[in-house]
N, C-alpha and C. Protein backbone atom coordinates (compact mmCIF):
# COMPACT_ATOMS: atom_id res chain seq x y z
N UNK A 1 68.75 -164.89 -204.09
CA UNK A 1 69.99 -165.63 -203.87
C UNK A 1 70.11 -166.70 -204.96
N UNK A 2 70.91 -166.63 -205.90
CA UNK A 2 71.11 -167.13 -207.06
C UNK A 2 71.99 -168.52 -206.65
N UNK A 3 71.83 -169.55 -207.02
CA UNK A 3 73.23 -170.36 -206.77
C UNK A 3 73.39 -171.27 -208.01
N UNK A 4 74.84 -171.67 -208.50
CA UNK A 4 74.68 -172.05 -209.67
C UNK A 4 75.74 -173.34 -209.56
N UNK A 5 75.14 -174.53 -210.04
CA UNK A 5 76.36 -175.74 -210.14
C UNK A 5 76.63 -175.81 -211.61
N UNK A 6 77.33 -177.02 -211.75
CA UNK A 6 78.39 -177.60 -213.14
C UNK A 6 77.33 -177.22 -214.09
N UNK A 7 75.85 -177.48 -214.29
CA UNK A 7 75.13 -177.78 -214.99
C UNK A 7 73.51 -176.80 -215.18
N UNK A 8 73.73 -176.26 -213.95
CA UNK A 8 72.08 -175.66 -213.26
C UNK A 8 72.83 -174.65 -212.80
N UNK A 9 71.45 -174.01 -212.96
CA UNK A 9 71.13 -172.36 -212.32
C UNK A 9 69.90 -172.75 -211.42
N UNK A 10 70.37 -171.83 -210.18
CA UNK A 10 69.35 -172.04 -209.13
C UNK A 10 69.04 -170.86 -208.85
N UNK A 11 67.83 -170.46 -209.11
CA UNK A 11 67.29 -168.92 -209.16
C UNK A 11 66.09 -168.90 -208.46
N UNK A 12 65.58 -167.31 -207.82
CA UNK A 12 64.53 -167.24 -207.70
C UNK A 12 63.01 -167.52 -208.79
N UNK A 13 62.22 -167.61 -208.11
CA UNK A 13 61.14 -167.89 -209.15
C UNK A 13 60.27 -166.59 -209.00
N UNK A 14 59.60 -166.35 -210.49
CA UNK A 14 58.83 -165.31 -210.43
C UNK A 14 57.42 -165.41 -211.05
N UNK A 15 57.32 -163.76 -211.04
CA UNK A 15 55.57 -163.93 -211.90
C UNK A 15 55.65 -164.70 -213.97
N UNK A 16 57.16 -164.77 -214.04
CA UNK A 16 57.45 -165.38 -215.77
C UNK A 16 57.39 -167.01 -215.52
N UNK A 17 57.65 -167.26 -213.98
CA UNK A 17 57.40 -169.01 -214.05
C UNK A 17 55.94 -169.50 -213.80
N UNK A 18 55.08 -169.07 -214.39
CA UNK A 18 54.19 -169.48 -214.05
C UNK A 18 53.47 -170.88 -214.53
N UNK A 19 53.94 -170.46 -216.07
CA UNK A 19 53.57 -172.09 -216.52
C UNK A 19 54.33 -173.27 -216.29
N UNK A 20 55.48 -172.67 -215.97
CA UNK A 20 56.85 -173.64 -215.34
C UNK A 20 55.83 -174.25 -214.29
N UNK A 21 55.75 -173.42 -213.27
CA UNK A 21 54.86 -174.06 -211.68
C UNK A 21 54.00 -174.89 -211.70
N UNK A 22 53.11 -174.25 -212.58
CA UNK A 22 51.80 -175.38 -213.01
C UNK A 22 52.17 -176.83 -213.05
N UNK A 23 53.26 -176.88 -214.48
CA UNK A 23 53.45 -177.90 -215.00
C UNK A 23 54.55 -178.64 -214.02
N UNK A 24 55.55 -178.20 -213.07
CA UNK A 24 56.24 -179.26 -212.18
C UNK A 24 54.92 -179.49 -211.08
N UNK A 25 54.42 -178.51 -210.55
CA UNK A 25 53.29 -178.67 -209.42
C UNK A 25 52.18 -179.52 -209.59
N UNK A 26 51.91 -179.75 -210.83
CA UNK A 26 50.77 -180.24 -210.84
C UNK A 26 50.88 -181.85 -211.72
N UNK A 27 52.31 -182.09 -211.99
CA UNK A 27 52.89 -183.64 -212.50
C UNK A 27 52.51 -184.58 -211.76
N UNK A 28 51.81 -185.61 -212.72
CA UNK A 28 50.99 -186.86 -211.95
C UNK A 28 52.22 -187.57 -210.88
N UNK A 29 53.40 -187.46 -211.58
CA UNK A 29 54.75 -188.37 -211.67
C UNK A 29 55.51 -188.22 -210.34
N UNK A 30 55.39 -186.51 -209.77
CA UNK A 30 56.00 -186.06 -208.48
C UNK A 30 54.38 -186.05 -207.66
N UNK A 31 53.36 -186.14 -207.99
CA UNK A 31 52.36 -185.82 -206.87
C UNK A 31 51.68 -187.47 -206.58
N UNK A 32 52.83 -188.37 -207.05
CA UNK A 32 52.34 -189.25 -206.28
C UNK A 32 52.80 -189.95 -205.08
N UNK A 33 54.09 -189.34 -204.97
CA UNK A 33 54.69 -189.02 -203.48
C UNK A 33 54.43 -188.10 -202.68
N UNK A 34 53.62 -186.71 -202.79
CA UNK A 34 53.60 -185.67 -202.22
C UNK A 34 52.00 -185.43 -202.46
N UNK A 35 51.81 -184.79 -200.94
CA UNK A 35 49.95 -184.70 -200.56
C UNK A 35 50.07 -183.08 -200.49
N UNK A 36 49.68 -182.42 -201.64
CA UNK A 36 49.23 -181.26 -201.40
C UNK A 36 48.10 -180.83 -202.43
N UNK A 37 47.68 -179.83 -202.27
CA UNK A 37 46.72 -179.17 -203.40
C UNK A 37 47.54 -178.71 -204.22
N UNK A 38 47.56 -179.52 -205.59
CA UNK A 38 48.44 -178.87 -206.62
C UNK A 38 47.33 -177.51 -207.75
N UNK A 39 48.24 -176.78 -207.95
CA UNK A 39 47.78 -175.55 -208.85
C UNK A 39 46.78 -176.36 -210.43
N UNK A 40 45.51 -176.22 -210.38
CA UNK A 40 45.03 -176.34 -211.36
C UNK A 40 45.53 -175.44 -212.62
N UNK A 41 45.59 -174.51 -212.76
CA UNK A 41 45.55 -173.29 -214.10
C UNK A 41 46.47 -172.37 -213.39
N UNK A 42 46.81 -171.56 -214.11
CA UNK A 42 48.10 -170.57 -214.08
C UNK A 42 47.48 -169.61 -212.80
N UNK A 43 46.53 -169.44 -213.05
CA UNK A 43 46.48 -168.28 -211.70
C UNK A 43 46.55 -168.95 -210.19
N UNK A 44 46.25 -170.76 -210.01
CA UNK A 44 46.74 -171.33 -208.64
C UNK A 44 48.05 -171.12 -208.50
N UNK A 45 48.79 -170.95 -209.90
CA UNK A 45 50.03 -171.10 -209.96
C UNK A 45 50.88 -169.93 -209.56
N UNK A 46 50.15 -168.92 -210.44
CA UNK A 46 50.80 -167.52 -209.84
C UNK A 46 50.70 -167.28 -208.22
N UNK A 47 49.33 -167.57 -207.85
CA UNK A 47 48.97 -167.64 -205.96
C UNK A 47 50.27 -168.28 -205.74
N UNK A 48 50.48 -169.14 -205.92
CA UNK A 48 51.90 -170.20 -205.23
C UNK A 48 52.98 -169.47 -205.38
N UNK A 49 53.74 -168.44 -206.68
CA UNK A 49 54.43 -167.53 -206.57
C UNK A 49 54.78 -166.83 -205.94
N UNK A 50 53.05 -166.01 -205.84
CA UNK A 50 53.36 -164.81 -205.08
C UNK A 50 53.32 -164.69 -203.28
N UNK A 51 52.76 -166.09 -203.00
CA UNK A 51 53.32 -166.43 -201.55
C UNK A 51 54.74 -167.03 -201.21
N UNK A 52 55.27 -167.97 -202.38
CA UNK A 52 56.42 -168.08 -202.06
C UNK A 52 57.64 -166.91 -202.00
N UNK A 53 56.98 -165.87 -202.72
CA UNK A 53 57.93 -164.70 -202.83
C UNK A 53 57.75 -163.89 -201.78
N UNK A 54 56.42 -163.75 -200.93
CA UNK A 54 56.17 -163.16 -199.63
C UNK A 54 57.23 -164.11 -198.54
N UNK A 55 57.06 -165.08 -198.54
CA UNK A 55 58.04 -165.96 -197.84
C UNK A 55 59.59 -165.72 -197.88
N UNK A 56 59.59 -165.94 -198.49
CA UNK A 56 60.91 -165.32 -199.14
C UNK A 56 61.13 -164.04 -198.56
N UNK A 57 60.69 -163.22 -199.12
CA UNK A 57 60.87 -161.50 -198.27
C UNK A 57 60.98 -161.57 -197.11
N UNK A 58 60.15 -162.57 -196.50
CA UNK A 58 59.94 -162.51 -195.00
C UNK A 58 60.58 -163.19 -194.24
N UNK A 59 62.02 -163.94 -194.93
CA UNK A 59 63.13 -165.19 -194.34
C UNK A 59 62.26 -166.31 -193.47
N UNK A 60 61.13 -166.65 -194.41
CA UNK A 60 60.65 -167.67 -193.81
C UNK A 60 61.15 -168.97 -194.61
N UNK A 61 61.55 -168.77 -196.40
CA UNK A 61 62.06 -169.78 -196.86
C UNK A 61 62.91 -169.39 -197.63
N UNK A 62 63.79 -170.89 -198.25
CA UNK A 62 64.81 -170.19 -199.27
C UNK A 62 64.22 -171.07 -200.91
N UNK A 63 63.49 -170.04 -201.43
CA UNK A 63 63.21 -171.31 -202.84
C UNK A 63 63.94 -170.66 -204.24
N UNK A 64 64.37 -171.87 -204.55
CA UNK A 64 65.12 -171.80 -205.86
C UNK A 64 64.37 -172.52 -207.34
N UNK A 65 64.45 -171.94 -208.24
CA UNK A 65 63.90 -172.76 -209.10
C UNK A 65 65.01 -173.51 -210.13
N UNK A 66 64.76 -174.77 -210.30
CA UNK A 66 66.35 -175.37 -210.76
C UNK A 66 65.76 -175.13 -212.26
N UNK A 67 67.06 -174.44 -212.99
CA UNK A 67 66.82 -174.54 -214.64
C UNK A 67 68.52 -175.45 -215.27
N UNK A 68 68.33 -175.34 -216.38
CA UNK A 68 69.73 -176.30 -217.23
C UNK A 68 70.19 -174.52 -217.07
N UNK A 69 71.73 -174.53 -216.70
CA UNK A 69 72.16 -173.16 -217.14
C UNK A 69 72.19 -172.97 -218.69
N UNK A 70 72.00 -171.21 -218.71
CA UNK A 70 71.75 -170.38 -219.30
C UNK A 70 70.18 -170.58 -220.18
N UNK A 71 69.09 -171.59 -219.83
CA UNK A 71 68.00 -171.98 -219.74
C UNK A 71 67.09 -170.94 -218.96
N UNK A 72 66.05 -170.41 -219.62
CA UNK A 72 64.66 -169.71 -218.93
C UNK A 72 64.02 -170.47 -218.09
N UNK A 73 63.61 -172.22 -218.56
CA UNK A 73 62.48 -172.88 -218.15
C UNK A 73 62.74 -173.71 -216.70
N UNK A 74 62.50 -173.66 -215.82
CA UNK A 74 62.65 -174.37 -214.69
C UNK A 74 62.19 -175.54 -215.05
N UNK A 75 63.36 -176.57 -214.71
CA UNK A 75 62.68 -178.04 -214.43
C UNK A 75 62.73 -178.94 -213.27
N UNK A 76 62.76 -177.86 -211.97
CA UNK A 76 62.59 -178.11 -210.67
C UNK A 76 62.54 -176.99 -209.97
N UNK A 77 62.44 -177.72 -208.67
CA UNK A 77 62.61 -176.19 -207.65
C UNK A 77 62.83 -177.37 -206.63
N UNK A 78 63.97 -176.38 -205.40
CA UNK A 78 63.98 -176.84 -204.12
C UNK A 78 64.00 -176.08 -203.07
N UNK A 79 63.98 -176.14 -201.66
CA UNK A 79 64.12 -175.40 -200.96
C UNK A 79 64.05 -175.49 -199.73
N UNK A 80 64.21 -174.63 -198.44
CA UNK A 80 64.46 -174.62 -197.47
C UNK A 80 63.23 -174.02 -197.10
N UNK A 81 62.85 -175.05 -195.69
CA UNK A 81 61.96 -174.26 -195.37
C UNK A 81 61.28 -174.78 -194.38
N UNK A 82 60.31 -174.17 -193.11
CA UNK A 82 59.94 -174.99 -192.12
C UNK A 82 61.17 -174.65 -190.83
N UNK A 83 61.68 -173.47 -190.64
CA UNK A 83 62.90 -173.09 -189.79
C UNK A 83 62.20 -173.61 -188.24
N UNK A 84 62.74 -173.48 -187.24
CA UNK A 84 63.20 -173.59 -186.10
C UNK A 84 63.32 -172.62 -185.60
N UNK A 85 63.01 -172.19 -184.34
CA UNK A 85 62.74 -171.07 -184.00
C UNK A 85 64.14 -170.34 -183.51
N UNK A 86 64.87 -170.88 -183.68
CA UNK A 86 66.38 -170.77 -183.44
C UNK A 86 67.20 -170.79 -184.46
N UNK A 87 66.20 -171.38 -185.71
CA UNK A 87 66.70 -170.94 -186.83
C UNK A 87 68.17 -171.42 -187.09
N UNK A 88 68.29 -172.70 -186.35
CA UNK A 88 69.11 -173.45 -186.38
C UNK A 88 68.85 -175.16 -187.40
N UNK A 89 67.88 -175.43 -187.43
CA UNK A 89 67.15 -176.51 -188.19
C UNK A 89 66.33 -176.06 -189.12
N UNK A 90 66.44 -176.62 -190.32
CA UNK A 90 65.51 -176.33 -191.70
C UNK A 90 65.07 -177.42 -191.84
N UNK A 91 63.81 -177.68 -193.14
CA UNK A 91 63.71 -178.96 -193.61
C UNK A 91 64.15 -178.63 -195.08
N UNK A 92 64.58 -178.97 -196.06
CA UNK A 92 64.90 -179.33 -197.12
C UNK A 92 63.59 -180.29 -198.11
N UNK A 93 63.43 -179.38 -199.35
CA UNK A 93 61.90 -180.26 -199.88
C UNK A 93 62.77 -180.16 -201.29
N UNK A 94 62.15 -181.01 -202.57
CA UNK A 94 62.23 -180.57 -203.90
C UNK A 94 62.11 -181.67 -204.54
N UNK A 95 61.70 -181.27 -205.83
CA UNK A 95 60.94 -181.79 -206.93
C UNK A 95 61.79 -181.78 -208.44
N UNK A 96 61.56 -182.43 -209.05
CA UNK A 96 62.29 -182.45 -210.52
C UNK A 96 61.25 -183.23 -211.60
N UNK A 97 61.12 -182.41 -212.51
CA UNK A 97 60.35 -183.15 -213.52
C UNK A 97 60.18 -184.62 -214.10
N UNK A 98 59.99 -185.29 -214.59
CA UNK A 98 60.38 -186.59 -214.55
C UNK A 98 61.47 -186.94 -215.72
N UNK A 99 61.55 -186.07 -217.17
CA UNK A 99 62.34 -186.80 -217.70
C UNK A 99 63.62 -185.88 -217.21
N UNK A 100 63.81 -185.57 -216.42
CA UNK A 100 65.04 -185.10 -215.82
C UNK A 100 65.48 -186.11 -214.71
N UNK A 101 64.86 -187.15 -214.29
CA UNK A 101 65.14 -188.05 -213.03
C UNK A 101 66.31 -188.97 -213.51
N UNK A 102 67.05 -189.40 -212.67
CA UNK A 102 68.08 -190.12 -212.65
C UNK A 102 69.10 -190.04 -213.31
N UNK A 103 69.47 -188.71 -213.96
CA UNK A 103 70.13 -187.87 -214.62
C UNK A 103 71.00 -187.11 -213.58
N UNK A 104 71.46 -187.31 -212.55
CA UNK A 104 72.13 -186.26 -211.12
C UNK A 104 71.84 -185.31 -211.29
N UNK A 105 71.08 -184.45 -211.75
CA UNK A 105 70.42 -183.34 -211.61
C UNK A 105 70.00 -182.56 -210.04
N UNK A 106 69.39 -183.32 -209.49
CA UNK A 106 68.89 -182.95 -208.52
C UNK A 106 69.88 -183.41 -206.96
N UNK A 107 70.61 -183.97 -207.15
CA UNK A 107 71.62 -184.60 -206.52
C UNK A 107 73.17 -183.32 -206.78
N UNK A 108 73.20 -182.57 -207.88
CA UNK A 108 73.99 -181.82 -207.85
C UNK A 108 73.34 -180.20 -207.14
N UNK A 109 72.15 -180.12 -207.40
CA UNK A 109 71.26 -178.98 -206.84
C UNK A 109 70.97 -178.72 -205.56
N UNK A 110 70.68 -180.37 -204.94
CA UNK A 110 70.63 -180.76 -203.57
C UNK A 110 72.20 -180.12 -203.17
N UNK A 111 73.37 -180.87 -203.77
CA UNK A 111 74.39 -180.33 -202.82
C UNK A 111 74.69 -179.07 -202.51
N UNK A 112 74.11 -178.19 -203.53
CA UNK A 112 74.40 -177.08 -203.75
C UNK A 112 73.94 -176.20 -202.64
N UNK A 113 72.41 -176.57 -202.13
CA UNK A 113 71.67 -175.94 -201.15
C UNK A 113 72.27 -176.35 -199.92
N UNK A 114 72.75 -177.55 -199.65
CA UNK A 114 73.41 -177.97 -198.47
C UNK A 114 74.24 -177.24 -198.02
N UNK A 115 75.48 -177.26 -199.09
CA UNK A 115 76.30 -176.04 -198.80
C UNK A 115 76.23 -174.80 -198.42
N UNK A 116 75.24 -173.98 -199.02
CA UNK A 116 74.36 -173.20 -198.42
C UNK A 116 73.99 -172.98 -197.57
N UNK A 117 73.41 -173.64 -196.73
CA UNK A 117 72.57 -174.03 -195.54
C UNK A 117 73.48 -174.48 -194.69
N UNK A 118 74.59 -175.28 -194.62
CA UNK A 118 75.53 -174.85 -193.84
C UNK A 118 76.54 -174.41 -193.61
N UNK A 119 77.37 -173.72 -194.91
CA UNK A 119 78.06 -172.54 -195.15
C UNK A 119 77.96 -171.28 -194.83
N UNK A 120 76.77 -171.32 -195.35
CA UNK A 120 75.84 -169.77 -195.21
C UNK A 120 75.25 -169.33 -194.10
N UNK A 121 74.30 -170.68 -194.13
CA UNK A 121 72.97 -170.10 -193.27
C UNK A 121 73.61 -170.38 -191.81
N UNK A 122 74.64 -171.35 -191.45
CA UNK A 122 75.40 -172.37 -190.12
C UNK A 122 74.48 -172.95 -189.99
N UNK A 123 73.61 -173.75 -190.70
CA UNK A 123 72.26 -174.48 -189.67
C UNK A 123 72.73 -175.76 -189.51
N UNK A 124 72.45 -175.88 -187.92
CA UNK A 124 72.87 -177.56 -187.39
C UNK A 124 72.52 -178.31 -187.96
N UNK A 125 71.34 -178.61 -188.48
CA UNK A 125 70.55 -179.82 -188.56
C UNK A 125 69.54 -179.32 -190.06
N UNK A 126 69.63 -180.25 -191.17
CA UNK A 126 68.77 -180.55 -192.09
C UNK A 126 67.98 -181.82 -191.92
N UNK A 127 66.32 -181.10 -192.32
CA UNK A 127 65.25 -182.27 -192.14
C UNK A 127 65.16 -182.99 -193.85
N UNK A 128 64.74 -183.66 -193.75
CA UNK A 128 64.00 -183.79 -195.30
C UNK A 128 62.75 -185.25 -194.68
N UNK A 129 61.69 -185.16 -195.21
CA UNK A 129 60.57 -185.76 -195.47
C UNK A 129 60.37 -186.74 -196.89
N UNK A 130 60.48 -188.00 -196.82
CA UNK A 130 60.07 -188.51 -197.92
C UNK A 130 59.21 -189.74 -198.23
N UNK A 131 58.39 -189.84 -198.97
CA UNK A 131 57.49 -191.59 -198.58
C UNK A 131 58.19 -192.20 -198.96
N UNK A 132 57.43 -193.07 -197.95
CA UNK A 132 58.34 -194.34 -198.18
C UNK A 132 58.70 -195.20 -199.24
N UNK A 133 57.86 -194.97 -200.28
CA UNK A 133 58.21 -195.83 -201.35
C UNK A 133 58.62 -194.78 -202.44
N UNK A 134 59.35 -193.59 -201.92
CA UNK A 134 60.02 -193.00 -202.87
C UNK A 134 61.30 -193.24 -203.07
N UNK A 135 61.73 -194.24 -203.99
CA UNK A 135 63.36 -195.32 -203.73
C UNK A 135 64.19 -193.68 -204.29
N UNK A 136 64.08 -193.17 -204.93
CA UNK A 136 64.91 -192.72 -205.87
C UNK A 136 65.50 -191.03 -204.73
N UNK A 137 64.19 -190.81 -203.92
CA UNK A 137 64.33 -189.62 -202.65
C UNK A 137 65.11 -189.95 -202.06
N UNK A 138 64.66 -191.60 -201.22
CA UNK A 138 65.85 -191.90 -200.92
C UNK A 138 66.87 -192.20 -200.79
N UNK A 139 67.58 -192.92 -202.05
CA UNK A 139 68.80 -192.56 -202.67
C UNK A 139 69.41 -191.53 -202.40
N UNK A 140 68.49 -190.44 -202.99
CA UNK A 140 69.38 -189.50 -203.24
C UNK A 140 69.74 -188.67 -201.87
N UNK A 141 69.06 -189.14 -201.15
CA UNK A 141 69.42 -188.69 -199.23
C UNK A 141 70.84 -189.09 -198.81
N UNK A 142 70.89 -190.72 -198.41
CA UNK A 142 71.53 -191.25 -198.11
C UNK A 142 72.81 -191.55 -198.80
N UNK A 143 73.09 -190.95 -200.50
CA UNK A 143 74.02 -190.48 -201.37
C UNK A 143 74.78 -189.01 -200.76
N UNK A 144 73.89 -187.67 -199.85
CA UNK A 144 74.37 -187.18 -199.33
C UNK A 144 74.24 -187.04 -197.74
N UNK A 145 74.27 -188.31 -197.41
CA UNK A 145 74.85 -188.33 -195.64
C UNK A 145 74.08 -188.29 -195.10
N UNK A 146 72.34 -187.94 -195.75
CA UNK A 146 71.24 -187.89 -194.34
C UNK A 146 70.75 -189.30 -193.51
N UNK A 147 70.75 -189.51 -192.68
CA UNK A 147 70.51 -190.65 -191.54
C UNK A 147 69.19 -190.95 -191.68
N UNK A 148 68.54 -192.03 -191.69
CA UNK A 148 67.02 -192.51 -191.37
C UNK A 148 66.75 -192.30 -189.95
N UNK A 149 65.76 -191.77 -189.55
CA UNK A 149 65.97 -191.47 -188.09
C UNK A 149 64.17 -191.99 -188.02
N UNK A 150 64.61 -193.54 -187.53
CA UNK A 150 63.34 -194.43 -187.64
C UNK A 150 62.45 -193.88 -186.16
N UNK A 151 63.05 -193.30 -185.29
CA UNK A 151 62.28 -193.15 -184.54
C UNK A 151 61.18 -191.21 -184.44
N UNK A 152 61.83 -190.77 -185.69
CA UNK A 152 61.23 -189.80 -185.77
C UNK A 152 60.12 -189.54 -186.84
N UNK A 153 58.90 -188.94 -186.71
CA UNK A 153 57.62 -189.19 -187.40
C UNK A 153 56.98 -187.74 -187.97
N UNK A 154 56.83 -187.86 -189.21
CA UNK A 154 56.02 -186.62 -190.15
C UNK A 154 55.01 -186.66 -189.65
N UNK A 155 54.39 -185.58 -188.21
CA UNK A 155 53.55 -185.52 -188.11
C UNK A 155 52.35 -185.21 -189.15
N UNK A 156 51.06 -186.20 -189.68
CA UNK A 156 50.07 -186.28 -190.33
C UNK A 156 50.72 -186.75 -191.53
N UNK A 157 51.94 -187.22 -191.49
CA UNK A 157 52.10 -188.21 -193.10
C UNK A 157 52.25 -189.30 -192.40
N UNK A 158 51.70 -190.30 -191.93
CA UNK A 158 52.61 -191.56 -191.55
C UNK A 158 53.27 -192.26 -192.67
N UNK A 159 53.23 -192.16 -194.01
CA UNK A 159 53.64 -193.10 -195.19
C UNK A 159 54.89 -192.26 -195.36
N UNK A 160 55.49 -190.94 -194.51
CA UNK A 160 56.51 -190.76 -194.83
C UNK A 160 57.46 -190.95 -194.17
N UNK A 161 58.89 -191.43 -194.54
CA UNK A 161 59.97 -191.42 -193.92
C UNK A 161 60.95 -190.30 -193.09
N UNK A 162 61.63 -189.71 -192.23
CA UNK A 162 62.30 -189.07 -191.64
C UNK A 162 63.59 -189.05 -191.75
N UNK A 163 64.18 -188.03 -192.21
CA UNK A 163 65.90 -188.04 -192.63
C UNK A 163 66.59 -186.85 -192.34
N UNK A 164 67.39 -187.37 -191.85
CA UNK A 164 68.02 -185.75 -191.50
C UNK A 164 69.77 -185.92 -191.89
N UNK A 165 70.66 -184.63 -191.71
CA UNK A 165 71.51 -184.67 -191.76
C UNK A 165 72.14 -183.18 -190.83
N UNK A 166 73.09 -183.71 -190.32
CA UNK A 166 73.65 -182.92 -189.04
C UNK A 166 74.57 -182.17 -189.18
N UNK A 167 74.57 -181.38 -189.11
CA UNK A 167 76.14 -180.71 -189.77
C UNK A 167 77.73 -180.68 -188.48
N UNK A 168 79.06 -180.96 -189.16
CA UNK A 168 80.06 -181.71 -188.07
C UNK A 168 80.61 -180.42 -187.75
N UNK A 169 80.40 -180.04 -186.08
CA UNK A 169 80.61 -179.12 -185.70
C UNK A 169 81.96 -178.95 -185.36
């Protein structure tokens, strides 16, 4: 599922992004908001591929890799993912390289999936997860309509914040 704004192409990712993955996955700059095992060398990287592409097959997520249109190199990815068993609620995650930040980049990519997600997919409710001292995440939340929902908690992140956005039925 391809989706494309003013500026970006939002494409699947494959076994050719591999050094792409590495290098957004494993950026000091985005992994200091985000707790995961990032891909050491191209083959953690390809593993991360080729499960996100099993996922994918299997409508467990929707991942896009953001490039500059008519651009090969991804300099993000976002995506849907974490459904509801009703498949009515997603969470919404994504990343952007750093000298691409504060450039609306990811703020035009974000809308793009929104639309998506509730155009497409009808889903009530978008989650998104972000720490708390990520000013610029959350910006870019509350730039598109998601609510702080102080009483709701990332189970096993406590340093992260809770945001959602509802779609007007």
């Amino acid at each position: 599922m391809k989706l494309k704004t003013k500026r970006l192409s939002l494409k699947e990712i494959n076994e050719s992004h591999v050094e792409d993955i590495l290098k957004i996955r494993s950026n000091e700059i985005i992994n200091r908001f985000v707790q995961r095992n990032s891909p050491k060398n191209n083959y953690d990287a390809l593993q991360f591929i080729l499960t996100i592409k099993e996922r994918t097959k299997n409508n467990k997520t929707y991942y896009w890799g953001i490039s500059l249109k008519d651009q090969p190199d991804l300099i993000g990815t976002i995506c849907l993912w974490n459904f509801s068993e009703d498949r009515k609620v997603a969470e919404v995650g994504y990343e952007l390289l750093p000298e691409y930040h504060r450039s609306g980049m990811m703020s035009e990519a974000l809308a793009a999936v929104l639309d998506f997600a509730l155009h497409k997919l009808h889903l009530n409710e978008i989650v998104a997860m972000t720490h708390q001292d990520n000013e610029s995440s959350k910006q870019l939340l509350l730039k598109h309509h998601f609510v702080r929902e102080e009483k709701r908690e990332d189970k096993g992140f406590p340093e992260n914040l809770v945001f959602s956005l509802k779609a007007s039925l």
